[in-house]
C-alpha atoms as a PDB file:
ATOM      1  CA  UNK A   1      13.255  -8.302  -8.854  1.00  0.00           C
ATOM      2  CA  UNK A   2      10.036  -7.077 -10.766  1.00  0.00           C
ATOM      3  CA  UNK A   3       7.026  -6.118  -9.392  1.00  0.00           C
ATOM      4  CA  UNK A   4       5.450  -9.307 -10.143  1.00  0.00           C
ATOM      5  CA  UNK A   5       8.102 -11.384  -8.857  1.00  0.00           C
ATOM      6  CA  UNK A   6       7.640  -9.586  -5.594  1.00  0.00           C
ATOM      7  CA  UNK A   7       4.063  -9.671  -5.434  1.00  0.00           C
ATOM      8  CA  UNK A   8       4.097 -13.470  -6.120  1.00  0.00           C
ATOM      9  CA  UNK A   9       6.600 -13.967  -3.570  1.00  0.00           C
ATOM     10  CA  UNK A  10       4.661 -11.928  -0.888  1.00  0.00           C
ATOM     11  CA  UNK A  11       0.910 -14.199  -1.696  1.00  0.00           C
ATOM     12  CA  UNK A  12       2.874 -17.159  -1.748  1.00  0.00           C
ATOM     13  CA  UNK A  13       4.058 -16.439   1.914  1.00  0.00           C
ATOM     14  CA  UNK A  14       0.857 -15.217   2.622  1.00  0.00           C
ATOM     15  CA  UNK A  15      -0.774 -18.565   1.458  1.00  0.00           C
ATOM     16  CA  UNK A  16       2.090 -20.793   3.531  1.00  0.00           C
ATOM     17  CA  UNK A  17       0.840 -18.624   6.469  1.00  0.00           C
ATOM     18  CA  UNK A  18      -2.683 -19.211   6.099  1.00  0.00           C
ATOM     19  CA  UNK A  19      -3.628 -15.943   4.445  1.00  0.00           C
ATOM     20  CA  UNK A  20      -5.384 -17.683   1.075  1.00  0.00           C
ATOM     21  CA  UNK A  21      -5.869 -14.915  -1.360  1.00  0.00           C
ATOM     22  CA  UNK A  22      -7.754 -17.667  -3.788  1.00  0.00           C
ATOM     23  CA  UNK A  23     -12.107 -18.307  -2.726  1.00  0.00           C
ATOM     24  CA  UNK A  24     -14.875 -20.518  -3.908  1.00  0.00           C
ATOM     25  CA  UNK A  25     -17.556 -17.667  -4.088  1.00  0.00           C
ATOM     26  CA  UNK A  26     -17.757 -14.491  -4.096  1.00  0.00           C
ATOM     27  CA  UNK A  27     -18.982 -13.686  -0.419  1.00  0.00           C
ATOM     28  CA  UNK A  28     -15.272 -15.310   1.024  1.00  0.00           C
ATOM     29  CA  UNK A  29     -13.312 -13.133  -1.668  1.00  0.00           C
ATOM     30  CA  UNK A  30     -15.886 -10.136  -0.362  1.00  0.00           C
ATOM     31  CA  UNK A  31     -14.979 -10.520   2.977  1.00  0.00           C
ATOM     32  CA  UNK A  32     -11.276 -11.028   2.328  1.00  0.00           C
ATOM     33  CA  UNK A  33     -10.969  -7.611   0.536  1.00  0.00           C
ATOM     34  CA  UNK A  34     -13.183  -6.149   3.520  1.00  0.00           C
ATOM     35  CA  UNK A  35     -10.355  -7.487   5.793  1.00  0.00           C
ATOM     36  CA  UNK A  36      -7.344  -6.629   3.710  1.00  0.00           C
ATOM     37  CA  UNK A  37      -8.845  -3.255   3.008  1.00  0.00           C
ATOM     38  CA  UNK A  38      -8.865  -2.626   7.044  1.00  0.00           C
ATOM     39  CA  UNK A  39      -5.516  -3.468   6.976  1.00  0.00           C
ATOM     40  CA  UNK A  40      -4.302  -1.215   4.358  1.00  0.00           C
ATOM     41  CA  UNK A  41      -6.287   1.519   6.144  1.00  0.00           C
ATOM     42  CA  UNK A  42      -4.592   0.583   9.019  1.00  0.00           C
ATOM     43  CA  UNK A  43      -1.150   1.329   7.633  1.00  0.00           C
ATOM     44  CA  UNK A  44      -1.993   4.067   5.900  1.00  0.00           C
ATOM     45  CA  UNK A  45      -3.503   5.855   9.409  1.00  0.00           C
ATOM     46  CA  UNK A  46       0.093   4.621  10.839  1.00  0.00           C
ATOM     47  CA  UNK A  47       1.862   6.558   8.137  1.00  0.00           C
ATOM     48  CA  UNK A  48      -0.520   9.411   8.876  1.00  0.00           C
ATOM     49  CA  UNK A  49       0.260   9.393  12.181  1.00  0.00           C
ATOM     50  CA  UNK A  50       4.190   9.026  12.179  1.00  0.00           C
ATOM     51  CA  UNK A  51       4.184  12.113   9.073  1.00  0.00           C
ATOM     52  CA  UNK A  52       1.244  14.235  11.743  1.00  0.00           C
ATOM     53  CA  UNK A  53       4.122  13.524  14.947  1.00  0.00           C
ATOM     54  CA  UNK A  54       6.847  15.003  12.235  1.00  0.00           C
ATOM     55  CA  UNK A  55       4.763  17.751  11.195  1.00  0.00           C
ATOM     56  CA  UNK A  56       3.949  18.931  15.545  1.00  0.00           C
ATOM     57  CA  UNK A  57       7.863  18.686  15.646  1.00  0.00           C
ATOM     58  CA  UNK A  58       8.469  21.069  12.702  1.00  0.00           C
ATOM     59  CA  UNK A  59       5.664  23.663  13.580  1.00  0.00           C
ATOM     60  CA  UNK A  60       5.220  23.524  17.628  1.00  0.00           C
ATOM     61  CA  UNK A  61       7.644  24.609  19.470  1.00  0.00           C
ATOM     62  CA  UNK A  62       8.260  22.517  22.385  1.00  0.00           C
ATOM     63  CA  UNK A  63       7.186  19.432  20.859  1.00  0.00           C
ATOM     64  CA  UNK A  64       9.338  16.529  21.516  1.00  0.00           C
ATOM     65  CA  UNK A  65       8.648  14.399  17.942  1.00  0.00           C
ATOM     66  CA  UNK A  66      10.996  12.940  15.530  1.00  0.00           C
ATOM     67  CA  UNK A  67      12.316  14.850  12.708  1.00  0.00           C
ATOM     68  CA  UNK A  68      11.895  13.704   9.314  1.00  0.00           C
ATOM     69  CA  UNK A  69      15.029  11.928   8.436  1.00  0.00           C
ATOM     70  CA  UNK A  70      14.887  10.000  11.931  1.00  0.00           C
ATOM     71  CA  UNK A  71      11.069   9.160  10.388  1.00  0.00           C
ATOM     72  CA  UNK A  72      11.908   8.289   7.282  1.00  0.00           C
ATOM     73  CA  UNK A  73      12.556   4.396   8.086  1.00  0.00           C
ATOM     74  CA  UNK A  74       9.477   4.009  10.107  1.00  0.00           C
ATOM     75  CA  UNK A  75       7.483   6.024   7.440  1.00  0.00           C
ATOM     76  CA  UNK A  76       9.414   3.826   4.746  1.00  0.00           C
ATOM     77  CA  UNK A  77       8.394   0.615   6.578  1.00  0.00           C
ATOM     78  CA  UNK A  78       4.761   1.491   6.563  1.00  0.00           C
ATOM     79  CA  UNK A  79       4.193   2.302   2.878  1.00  0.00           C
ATOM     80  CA  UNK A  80       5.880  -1.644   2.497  1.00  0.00           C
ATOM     81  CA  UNK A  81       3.240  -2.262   4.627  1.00  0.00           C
ATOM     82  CA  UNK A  82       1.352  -0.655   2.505  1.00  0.00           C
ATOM     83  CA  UNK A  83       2.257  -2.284  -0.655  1.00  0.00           C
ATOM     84  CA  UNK A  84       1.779  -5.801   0.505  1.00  0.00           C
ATOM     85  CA  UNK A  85      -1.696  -5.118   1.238  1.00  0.00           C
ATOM     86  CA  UNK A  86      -2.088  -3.539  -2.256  1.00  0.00           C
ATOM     87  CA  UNK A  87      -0.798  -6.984  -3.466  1.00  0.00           C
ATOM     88  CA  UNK A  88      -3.235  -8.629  -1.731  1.00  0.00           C
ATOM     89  CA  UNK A  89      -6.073  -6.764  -3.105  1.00  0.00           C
ATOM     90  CA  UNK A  90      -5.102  -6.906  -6.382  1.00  0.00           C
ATOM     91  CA  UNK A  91      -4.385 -10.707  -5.779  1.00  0.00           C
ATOM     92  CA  UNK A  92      -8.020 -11.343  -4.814  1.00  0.00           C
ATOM     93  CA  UNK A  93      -9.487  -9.402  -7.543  1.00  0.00           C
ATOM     94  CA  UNK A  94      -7.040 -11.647  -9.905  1.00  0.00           C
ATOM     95  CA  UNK A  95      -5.863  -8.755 -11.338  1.00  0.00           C
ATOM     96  CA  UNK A  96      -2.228  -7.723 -12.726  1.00  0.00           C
ATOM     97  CA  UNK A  97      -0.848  -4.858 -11.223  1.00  0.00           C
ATOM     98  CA  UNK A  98       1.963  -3.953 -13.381  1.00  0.00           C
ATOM     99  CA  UNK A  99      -0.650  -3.917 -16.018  1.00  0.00           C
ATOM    100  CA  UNK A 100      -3.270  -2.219 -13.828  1.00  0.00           C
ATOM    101  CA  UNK A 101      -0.309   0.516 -13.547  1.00  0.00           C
ATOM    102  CA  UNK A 102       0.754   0.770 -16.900  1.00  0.00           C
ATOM    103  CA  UNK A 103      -2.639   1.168 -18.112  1.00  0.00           C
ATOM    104  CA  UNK A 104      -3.272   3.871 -15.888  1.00  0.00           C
ATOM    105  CA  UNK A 105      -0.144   5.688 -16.249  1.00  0.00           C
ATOM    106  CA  UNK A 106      -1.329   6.286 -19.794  1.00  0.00           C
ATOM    107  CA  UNK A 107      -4.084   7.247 -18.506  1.00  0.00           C
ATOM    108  CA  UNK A 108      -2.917  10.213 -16.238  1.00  0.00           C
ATOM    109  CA  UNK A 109      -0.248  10.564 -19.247  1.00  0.00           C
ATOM    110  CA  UNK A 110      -3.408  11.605 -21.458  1.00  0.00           C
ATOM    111  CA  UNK A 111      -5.470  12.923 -18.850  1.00  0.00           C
ATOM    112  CA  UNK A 112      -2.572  15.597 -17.681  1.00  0.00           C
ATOM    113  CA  UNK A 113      -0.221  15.862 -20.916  1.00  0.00           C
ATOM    114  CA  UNK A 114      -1.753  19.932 -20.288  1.00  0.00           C
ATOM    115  CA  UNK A 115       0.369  20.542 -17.535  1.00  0.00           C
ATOM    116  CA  UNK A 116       3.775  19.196 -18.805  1.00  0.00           C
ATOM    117  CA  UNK A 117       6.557  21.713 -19.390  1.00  0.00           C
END
């Protein structure tokens, strides 16, 4: 499935659920991305915290916390998280992410062609 094909999927449930991505003015679509933007936060501080427990149980000793491969599919799960809020952003703003990324993958391409080897 392509990126777009995902994201469409993911606003269309959204939208069925009563998560519009789609406003009349500009103060709903302000406060949507306010929302959405707490959100991603949100999962992004959950990632945080699951990659801080696996970093105690690497460098404390004593520490009872998971080790990175048994974090890896909560971690994994959280940048999805992650991702669908990113769609929603991107969805408000009626932007095009694959575009959004390709342009700035060339970019970073220009920007850091220096450091290739």
């Amino acid at each position: 499935m392509q990126l777009s094909e995902l994201i469409k999927s993911q606003i269309d449930a959204d939208e069925r659920r009563g998560f519009p991505v789609k406003f009349a003015g500009d103060i709903e679509r302000h406060d949507q991305l306010m929302r959405d933007l707490v959100g991603l936060i949100s999962e992004v501080g959950e990632f945080a915290d699951g990659l801080k427990k696996v970093g105690l149980a690497v460098s404390t000793p004593g520490y009872k916390g998971p080790s990175l491969d048994d974090a890896t599919p909560q971690l994994r799960s959280e940048l999805a998280d992650v991702s669908i809020y990113v769609f929603r952003l991107i969805s408000v703003l009626n932007g095009d992410l694959e575009n959004e990324i390709v342009r700035k993958m060339k970019i970073n391409r220009e920007r850091y062609q220096y450091l290739e080897q």
